[in-house]
Protein backbone atom coordinates (compact mmCIF):
# COMPACT_ATOMS: atom_id res chain seq x y z
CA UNK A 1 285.18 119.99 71.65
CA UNK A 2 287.20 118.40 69.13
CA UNK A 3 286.19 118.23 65.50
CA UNK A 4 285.71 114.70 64.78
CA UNK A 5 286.64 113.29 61.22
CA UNK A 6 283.83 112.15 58.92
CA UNK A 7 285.00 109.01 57.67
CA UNK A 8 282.53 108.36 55.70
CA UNK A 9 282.85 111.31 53.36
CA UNK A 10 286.76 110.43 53.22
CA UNK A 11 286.12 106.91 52.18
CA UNK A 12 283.79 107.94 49.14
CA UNK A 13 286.53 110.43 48.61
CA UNK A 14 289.29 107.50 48.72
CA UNK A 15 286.84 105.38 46.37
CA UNK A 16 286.16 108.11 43.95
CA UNK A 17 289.81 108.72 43.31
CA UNK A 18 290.57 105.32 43.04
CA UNK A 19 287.75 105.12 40.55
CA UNK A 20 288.86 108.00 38.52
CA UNK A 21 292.57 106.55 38.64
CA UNK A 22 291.69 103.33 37.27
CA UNK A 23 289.22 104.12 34.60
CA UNK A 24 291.78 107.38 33.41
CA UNK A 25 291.60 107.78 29.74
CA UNK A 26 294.59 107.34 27.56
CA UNK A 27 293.37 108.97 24.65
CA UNK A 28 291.14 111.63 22.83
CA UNK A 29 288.01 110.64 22.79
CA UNK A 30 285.58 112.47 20.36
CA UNK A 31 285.56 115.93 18.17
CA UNK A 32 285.49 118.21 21.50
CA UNK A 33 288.55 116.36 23.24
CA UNK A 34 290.38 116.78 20.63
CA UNK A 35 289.33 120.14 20.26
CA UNK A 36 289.86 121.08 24.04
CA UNK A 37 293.80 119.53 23.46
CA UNK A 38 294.33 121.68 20.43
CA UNK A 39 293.23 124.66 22.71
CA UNK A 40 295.90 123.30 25.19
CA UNK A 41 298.35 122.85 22.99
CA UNK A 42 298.58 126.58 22.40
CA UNK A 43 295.73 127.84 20.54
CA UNK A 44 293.68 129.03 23.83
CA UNK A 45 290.55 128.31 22.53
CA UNK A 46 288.55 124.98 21.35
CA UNK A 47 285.33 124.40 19.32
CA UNK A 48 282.88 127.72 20.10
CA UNK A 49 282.05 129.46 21.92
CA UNK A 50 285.88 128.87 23.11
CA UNK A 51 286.66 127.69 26.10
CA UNK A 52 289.02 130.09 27.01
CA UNK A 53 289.38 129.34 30.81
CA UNK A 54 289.40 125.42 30.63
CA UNK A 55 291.76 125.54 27.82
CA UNK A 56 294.40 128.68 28.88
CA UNK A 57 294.33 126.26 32.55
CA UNK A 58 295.00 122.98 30.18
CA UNK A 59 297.94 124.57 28.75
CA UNK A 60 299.42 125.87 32.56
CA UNK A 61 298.93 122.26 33.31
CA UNK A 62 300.88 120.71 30.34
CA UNK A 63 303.91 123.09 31.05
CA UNK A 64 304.22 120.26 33.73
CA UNK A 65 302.82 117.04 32.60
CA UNK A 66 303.43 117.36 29.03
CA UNK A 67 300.89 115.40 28.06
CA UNK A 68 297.42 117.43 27.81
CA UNK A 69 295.06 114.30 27.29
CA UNK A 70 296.53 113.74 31.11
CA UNK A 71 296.33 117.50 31.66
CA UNK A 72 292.74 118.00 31.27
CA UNK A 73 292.20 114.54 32.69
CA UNK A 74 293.68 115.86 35.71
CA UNK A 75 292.43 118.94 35.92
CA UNK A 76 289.03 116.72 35.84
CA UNK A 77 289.70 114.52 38.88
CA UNK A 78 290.49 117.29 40.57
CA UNK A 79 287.78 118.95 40.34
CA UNK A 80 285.05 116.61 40.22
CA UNK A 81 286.82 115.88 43.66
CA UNK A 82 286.35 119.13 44.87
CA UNK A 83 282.88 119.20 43.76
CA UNK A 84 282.30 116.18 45.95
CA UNK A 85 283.38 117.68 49.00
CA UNK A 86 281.11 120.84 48.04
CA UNK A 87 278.14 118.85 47.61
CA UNK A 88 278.36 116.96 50.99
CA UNK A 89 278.54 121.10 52.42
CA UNK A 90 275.96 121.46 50.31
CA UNK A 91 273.98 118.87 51.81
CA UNK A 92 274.51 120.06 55.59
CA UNK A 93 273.49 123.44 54.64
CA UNK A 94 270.01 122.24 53.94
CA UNK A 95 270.01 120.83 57.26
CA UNK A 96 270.91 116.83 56.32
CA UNK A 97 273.28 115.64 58.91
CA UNK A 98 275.27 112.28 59.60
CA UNK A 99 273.83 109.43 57.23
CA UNK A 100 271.22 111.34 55.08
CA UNK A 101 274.46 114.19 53.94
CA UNK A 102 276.26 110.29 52.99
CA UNK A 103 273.90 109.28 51.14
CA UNK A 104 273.21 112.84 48.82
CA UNK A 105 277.03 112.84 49.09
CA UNK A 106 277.43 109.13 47.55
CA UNK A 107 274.66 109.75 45.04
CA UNK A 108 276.34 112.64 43.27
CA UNK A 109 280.10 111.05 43.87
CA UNK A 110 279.37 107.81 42.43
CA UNK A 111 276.81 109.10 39.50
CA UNK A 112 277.68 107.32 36.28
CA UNK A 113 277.54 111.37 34.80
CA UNK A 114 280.30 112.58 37.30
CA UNK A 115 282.49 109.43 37.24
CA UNK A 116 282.49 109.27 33.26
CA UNK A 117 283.44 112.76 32.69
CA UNK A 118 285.59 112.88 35.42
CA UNK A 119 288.26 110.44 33.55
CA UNK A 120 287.90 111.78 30.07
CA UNK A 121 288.99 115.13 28.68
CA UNK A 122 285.76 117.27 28.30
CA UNK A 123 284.64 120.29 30.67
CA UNK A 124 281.56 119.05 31.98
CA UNK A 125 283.82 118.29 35.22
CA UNK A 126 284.70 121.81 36.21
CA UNK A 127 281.18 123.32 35.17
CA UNK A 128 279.80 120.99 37.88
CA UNK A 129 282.25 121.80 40.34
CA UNK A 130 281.97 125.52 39.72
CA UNK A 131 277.86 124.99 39.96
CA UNK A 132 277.95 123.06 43.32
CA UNK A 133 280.21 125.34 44.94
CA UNK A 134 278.36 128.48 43.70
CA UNK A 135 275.26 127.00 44.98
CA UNK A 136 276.66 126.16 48.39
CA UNK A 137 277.89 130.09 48.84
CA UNK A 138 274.35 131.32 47.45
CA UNK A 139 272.79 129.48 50.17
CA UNK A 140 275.44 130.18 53.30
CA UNK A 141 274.65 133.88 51.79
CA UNK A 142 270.99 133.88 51.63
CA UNK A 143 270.90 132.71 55.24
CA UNK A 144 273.56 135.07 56.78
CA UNK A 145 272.86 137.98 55.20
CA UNK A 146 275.96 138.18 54.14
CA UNK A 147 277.88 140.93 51.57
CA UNK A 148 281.22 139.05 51.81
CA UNK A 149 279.47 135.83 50.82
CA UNK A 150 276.89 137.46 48.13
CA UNK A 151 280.52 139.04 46.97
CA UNK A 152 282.28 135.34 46.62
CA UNK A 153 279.28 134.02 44.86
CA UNK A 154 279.31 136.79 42.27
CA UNK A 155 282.97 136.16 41.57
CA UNK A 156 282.73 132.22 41.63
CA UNK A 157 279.79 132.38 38.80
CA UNK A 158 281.58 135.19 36.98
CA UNK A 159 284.60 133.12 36.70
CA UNK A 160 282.51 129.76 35.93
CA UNK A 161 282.01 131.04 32.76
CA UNK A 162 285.73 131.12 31.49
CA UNK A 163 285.37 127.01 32.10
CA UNK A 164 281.85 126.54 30.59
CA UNK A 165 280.27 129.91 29.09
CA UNK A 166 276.86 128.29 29.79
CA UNK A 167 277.58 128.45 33.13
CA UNK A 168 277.15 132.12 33.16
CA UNK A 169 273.83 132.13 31.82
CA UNK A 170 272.37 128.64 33.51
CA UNK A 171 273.59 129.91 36.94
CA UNK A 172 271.83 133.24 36.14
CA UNK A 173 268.88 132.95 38.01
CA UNK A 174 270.25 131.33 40.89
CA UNK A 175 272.88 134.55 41.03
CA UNK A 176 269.82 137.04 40.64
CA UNK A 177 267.56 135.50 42.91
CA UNK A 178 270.76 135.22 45.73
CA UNK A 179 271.10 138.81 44.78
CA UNK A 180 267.55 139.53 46.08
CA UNK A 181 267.72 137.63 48.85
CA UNK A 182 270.40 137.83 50.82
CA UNK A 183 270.42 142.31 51.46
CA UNK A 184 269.48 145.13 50.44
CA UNK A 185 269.11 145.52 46.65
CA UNK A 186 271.15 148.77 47.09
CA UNK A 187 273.66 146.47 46.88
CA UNK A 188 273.34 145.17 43.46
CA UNK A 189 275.08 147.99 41.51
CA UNK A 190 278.59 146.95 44.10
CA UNK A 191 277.82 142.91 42.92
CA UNK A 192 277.73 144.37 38.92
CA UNK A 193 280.96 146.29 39.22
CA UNK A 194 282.64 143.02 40.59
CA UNK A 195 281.40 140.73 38.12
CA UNK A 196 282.10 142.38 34.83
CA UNK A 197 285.33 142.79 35.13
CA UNK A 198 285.82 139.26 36.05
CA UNK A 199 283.58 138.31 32.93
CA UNK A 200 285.92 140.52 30.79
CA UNK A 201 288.58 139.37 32.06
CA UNK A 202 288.21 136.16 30.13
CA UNK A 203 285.81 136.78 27.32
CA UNK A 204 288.04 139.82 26.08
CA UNK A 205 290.77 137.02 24.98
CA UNK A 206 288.01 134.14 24.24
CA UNK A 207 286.43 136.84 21.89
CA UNK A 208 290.40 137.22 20.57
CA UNK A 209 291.45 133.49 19.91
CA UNK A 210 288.30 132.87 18.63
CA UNK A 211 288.66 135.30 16.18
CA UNK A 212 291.95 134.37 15.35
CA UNK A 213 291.12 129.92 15.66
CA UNK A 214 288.67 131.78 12.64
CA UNK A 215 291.78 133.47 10.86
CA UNK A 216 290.31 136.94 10.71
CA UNK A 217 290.77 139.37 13.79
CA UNK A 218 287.76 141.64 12.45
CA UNK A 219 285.53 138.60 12.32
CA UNK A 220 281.98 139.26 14.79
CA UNK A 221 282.11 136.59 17.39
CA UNK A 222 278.37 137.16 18.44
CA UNK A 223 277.80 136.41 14.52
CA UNK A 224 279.46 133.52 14.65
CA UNK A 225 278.52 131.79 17.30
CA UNK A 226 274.97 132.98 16.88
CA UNK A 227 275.83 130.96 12.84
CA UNK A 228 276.51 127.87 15.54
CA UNK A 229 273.68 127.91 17.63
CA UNK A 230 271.07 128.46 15.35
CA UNK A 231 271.92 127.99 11.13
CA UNK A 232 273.51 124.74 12.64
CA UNK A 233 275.07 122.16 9.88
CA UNK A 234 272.66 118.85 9.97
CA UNK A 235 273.11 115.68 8.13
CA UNK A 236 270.03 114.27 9.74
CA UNK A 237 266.40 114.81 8.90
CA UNK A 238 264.65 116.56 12.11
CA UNK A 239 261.31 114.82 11.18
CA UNK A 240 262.68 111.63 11.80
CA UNK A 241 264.02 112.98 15.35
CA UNK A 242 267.91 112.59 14.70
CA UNK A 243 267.73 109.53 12.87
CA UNK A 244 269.47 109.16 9.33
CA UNK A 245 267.73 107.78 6.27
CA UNK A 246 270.53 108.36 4.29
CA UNK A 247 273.68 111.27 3.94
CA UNK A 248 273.53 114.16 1.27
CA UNK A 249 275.98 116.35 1.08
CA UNK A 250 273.61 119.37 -0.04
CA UNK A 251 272.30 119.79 3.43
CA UNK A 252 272.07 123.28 4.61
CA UNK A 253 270.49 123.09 8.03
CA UNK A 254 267.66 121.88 10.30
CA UNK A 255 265.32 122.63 13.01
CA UNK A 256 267.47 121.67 16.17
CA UNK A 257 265.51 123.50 18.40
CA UNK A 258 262.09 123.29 19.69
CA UNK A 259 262.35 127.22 20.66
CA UNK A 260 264.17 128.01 16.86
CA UNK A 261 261.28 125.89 15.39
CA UNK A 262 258.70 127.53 17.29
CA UNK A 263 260.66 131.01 15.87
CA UNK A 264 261.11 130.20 12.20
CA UNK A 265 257.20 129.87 12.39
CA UNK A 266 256.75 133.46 13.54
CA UNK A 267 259.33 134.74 11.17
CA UNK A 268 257.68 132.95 8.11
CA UNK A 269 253.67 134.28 9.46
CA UNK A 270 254.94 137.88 10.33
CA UNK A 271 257.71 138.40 7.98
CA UNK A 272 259.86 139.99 10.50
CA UNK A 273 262.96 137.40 9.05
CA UNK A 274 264.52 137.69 12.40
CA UNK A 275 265.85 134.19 11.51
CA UNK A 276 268.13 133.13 8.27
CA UNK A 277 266.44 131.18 6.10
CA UNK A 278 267.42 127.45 6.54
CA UNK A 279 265.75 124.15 5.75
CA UNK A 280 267.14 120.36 6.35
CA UNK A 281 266.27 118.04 3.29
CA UNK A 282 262.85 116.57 4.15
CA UNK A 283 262.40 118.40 7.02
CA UNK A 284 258.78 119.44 7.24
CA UNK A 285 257.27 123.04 7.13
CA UNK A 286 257.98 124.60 10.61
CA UNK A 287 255.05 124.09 12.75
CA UNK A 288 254.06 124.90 16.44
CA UNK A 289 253.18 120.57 16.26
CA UNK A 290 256.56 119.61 15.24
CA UNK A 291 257.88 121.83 18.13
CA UNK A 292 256.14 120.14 20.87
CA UNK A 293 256.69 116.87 19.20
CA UNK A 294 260.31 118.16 19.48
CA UNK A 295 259.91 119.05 23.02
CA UNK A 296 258.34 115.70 24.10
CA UNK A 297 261.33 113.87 22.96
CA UNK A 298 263.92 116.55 24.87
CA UNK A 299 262.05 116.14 27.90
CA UNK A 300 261.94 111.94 27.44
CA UNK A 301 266.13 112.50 27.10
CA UNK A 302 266.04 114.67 30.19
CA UNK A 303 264.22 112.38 32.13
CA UNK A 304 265.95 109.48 31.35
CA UNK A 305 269.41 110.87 31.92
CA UNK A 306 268.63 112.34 34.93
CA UNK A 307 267.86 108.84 36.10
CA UNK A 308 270.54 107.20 34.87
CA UNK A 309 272.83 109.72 36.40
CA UNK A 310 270.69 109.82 40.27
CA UNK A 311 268.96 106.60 40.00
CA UNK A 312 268.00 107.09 43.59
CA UNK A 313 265.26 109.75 42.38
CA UNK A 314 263.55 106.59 41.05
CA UNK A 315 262.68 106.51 44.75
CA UNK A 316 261.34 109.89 44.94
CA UNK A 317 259.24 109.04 41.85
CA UNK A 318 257.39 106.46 44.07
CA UNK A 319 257.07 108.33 46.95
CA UNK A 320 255.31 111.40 45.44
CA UNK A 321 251.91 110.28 44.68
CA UNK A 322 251.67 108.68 48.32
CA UNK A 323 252.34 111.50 50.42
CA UNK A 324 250.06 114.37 50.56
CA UNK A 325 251.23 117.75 50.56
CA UNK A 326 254.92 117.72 49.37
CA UNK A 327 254.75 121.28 49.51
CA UNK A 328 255.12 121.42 53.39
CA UNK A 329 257.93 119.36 53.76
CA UNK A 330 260.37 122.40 52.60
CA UNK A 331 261.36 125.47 54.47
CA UNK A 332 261.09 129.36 53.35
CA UNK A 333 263.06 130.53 51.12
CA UNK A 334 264.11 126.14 49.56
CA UNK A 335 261.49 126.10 46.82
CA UNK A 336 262.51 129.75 45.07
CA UNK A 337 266.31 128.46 45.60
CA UNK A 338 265.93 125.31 43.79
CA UNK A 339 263.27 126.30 41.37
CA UNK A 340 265.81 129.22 40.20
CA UNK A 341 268.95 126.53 39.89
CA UNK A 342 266.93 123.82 38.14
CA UNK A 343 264.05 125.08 36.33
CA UNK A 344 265.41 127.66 33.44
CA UNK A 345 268.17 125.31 32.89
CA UNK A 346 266.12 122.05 32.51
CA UNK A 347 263.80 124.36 30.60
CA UNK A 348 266.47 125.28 28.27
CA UNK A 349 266.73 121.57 27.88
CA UNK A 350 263.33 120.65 26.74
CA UNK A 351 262.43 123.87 24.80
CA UNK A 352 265.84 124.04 23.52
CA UNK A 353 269.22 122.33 22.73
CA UNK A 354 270.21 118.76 24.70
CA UNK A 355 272.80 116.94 23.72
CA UNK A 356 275.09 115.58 25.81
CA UNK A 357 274.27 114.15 29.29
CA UNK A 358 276.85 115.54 30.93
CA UNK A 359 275.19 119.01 30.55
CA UNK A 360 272.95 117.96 33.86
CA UNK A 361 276.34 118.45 35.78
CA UNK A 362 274.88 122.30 35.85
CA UNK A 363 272.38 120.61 38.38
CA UNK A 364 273.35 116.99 39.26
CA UNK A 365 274.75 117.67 43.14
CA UNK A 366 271.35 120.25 43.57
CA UNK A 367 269.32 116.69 42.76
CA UNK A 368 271.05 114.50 44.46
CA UNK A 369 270.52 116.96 47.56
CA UNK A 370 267.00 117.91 46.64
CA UNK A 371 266.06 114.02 46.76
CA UNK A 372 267.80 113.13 49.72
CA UNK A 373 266.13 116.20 51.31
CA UNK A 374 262.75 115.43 50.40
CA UNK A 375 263.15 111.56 51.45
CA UNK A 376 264.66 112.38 54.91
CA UNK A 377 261.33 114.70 55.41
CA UNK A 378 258.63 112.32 53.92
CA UNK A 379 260.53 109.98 56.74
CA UNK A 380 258.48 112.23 59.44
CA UNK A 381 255.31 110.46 57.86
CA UNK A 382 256.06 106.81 57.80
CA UNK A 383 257.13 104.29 60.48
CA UNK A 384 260.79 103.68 60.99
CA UNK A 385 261.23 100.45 59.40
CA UNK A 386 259.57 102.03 56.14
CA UNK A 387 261.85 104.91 55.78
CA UNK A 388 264.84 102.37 57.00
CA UNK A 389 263.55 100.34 53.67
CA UNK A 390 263.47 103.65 51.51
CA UNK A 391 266.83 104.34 52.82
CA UNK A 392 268.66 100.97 52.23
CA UNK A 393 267.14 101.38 48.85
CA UNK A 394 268.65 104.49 47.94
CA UNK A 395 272.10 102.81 48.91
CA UNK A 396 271.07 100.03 47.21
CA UNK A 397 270.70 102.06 43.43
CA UNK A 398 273.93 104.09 43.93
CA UNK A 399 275.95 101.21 44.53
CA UNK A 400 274.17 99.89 41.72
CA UNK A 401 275.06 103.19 39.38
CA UNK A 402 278.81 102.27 40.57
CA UNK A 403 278.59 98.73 39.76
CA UNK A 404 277.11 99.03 36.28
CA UNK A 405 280.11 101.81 35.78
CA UNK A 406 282.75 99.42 36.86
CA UNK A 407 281.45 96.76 35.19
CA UNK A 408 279.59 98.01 32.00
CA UNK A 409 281.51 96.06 29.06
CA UNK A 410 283.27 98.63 26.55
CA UNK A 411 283.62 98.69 23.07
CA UNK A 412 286.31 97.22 21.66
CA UNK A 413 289.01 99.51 21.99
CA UNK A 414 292.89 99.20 22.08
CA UNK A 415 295.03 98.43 25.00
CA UNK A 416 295.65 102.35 25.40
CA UNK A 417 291.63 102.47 26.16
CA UNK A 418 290.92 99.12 27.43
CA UNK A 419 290.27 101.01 30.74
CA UNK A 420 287.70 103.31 30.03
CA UNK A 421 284.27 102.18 30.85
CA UNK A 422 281.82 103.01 27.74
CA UNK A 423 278.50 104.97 28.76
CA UNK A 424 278.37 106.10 25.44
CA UNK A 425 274.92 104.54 24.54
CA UNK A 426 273.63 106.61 27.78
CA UNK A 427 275.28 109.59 26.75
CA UNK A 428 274.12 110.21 23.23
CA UNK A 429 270.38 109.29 21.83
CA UNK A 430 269.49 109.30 17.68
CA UNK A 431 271.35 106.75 15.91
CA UNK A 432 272.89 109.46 13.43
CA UNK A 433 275.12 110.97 16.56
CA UNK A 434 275.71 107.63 18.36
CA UNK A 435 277.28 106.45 14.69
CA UNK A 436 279.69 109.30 14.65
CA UNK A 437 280.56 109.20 18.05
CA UNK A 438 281.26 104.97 17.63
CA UNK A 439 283.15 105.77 14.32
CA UNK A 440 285.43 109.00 15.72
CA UNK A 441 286.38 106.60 18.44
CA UNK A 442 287.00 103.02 16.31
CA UNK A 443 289.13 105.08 14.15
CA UNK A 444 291.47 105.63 16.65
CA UNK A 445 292.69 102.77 16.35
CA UNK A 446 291.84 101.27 13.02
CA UNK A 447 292.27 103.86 10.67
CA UNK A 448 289.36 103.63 7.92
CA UNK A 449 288.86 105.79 4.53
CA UNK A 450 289.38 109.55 4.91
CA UNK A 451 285.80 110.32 5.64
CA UNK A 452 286.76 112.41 8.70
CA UNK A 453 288.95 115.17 9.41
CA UNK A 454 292.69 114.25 9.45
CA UNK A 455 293.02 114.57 13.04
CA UNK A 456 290.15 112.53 13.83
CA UNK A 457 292.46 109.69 13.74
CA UNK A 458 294.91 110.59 15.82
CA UNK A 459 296.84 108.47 18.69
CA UNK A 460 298.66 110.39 20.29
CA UNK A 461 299.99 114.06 21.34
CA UNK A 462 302.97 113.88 19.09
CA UNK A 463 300.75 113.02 16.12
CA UNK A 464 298.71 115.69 17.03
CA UNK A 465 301.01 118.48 17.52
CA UNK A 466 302.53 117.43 14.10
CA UNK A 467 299.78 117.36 12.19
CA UNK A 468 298.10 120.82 14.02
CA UNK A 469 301.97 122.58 13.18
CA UNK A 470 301.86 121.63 9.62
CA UNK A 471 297.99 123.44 9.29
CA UNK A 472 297.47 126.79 8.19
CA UNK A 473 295.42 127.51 11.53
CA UNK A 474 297.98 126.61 13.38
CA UNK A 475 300.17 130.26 12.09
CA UNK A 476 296.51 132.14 12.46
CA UNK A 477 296.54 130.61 16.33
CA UNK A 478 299.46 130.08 17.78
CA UNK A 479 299.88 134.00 19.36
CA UNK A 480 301.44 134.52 22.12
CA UNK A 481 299.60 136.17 25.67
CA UNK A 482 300.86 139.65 25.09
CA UNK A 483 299.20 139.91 21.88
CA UNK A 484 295.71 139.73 23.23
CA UNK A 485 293.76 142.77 22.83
């Protein structure tokens, strides 16, 4: 029997591209674009922890389009594109056929997350790519029984991490629990001997460039970055949750994390001093109260992207309290699958560091299936025209999340960015960030006092390049591939 085309997965793949071809960016937006083009440019490596994949691809890319805003751009569409087609696999594998795999499909291609950082030069796009396809091989593996398949998963999630290094570690669970599932655990030590030298492969020269991006080549990375993740630069008071009173210039540090709060307490009660000894200028006295106060607002932010990005699980929010039971509506083996995608990662979110909403890319196309999923099987309990309602509502929000992307008024902006559709008041919450993030991006094009790095200002590549040759990192960075060791 002939294989018959699915149109409708083609035409939300024509209208995604379209989308993403329209609303392309034609300029560096932000610290990290800008960051992720210097990388591209020739440095190999952006803002830590590096980057090294995303950015050693960015450069292969320019060698063609010379132009890396468009490189990474591209690389973007492509694979947010990918992941689109993965997801709608992803879909079937749990079982959803014909219009149910549309509309899990349509949810997660027309998200306001995906199509944003689809068209601007970030790496949230390839990290949720890279995570849907992963998860789609996990679960063809898990049911087959497979080695070759538990094989390609290991590799895929080893070399996620060159794109996104949280990749590797949000994706861990998943990969362990795969591990366990799908064969013998004899197995294990043949999965381990695969994935480190894939892992090596790329953090051996992200380890390198970062080193030299830093100008010394006996620097610690693992110092370093753990300097970035936890004695973290703040020019906001934590009490006030990320909201300035006023700029000092004698700040030293703050509380960023519920978990690091939660830890400076121990240190201070045991005096281990596992932790350096920061404080943020009128930050209070770490407290166990000020970390769930902490937590409460991640998981508010978490919640509130995640609807913005699927509003359709507003649906699912409704539904739960009337049906009895939700346990039984999914098969062996679906809750320990989902529970080891979703749950350390959002937990990481709420006990730990959110900032960006394009971090729920990790999980977005595992939502948009889990909520199709669970509506299609809470359809077994209600009369047809019910679930038919339920349905045409779920259509109803993701056209909606289109519509409000295509027609969301953006700042003002030049004619270079007239294009770009602004989510930014979605993507970033506490005035103090949203005001940097507004000012990096009006001084673009209206150059203001020199309050900000030089290249914060920037138009263009040639600027760029100019001003990145004439630095002194630029002679600590520019090395050539043979010289990583």
């Amino acid at each position: 029997m002939k294989h018959r085309p699915n149109y409708a997965l083609l035409a939300i793949l024509v209208v995604a591209l379209i989308l993403r071809i329209v609303y392309w960016s034609q300029a560096l937006l932000g610290r990290d674009a800008i960051g992720y083009a210097i990388g591209g440019l020739g440095t190999w490596c952006a803002h830590s922890p590096g980057y090294f994949g995303y950015c050693f691809f960015g450069w292969i890319v320019n060698q063609f389009v010379a132009n890396i805003n468009d490189s990474l751009v591209l690389i973007n569409v492509v694979t947010s594109i990918l992941g689109i087609i993965f997801c709608h696999r992803l879909a079937e594998s749990f079982g959803l056929k014909g219009r149910n795999a549309i509309l899990a499909t349509a949810a997660y291609a027309f998200s306001i997350n995906l199509d944003y950082f689809s068209v601007v030069a970030l790496s949230f796009a390839p990290e949720g790519m890279f995570a849907t396809l992963f998860a789609l091989i996990c679960r063809r593996a898990i049911k087959d029984q497979s080695l070759r398949l538990t094989l390609l998963a290991t590799i895929i999630w080893a070399m996620s991490g060159a794109f996104r290094q949280t990749s590797i570690s949000f994706l861990a669970p998943l990969w362990l629990y795969t591990l366990w599932a799908s064969g013998p655990l004899k197995r294990v030590p043949l999965y381990l001997l695969v994935a480190i030298p894939v892992i090596l492969a790329w953090s051996r020269p992200n380890a390198y460039y970062q080193k030299a991006y830093g100008g010394d080549l006996n620097a610690d990375v693992s110092r370093s970055f753990w300097a970035l993740q936890v004695y973290m630069a703040s020019n906001h008071d934590q009490s006030n949750f990320g909201v300035d009173k006023e700029i000092k210039n004698d700040v030293t540090g703050g509380y960023h994390w519920p978990f690091i709060e939660a830890l400076q307490l121990v240190d201070e009660k045991t005096g281990i001093h596992f932790l350096p000894d920061y404080r943020s200028y009128g930050a209070p006295s770490p407290s166990l109260a000020h970390a769930a106060k902490l937590s409460a607002l991640q998981f508010t932010k978490l919640v509130f992207y995640m609807l913005m990005s699927l509003p359709c699980l507003l649906i699912l929010l409704i539904l739960l309290p009337r049906i009895r039971k939700a346990g039984s509506w999914f098969r062996p083996g679906e809750i320990p699958f989902f529970l080891a995608w979703m749950l350390p990662v959002g937990g990481f979110f709420i006990i730990g560091h959110f900032g960006s909403f394009g971090y729920l890319q990790i999980f977005l196309s595992g939502f948009s299936v889990l909520t199709v999923l669970l509506l299609s099987r809470a359809g077994d309990q209600m009369e047809a025209p019910e679930w038919r309602r339920w349905q045409y509502a779920h259509a109803v929000l993701t056209v909606a999340a289109l519509a409000f992307f295509i027609f969301a008024r953006p700042y003002r902006s030049s004619d270079s960015q007239e294009k770009l559709t602004d989510v930014l008041v979605l993507q970033y919450t506490g005035q103090a960030i949203r005001h940097l993030y507004t000012v990096s991006r009006w001084s673009v094009i209206q150059p203001g006092p020199a309050l900000e790095e030089d290249w914060f200002r920037l138009k263009t590549d040639v600027e760029l390049v100019r001003w990145f040759s004439t630095t002194p990192m630029a002679e600590r960075c520019l090395y050539k591939p043979h010289t990583v060791r």
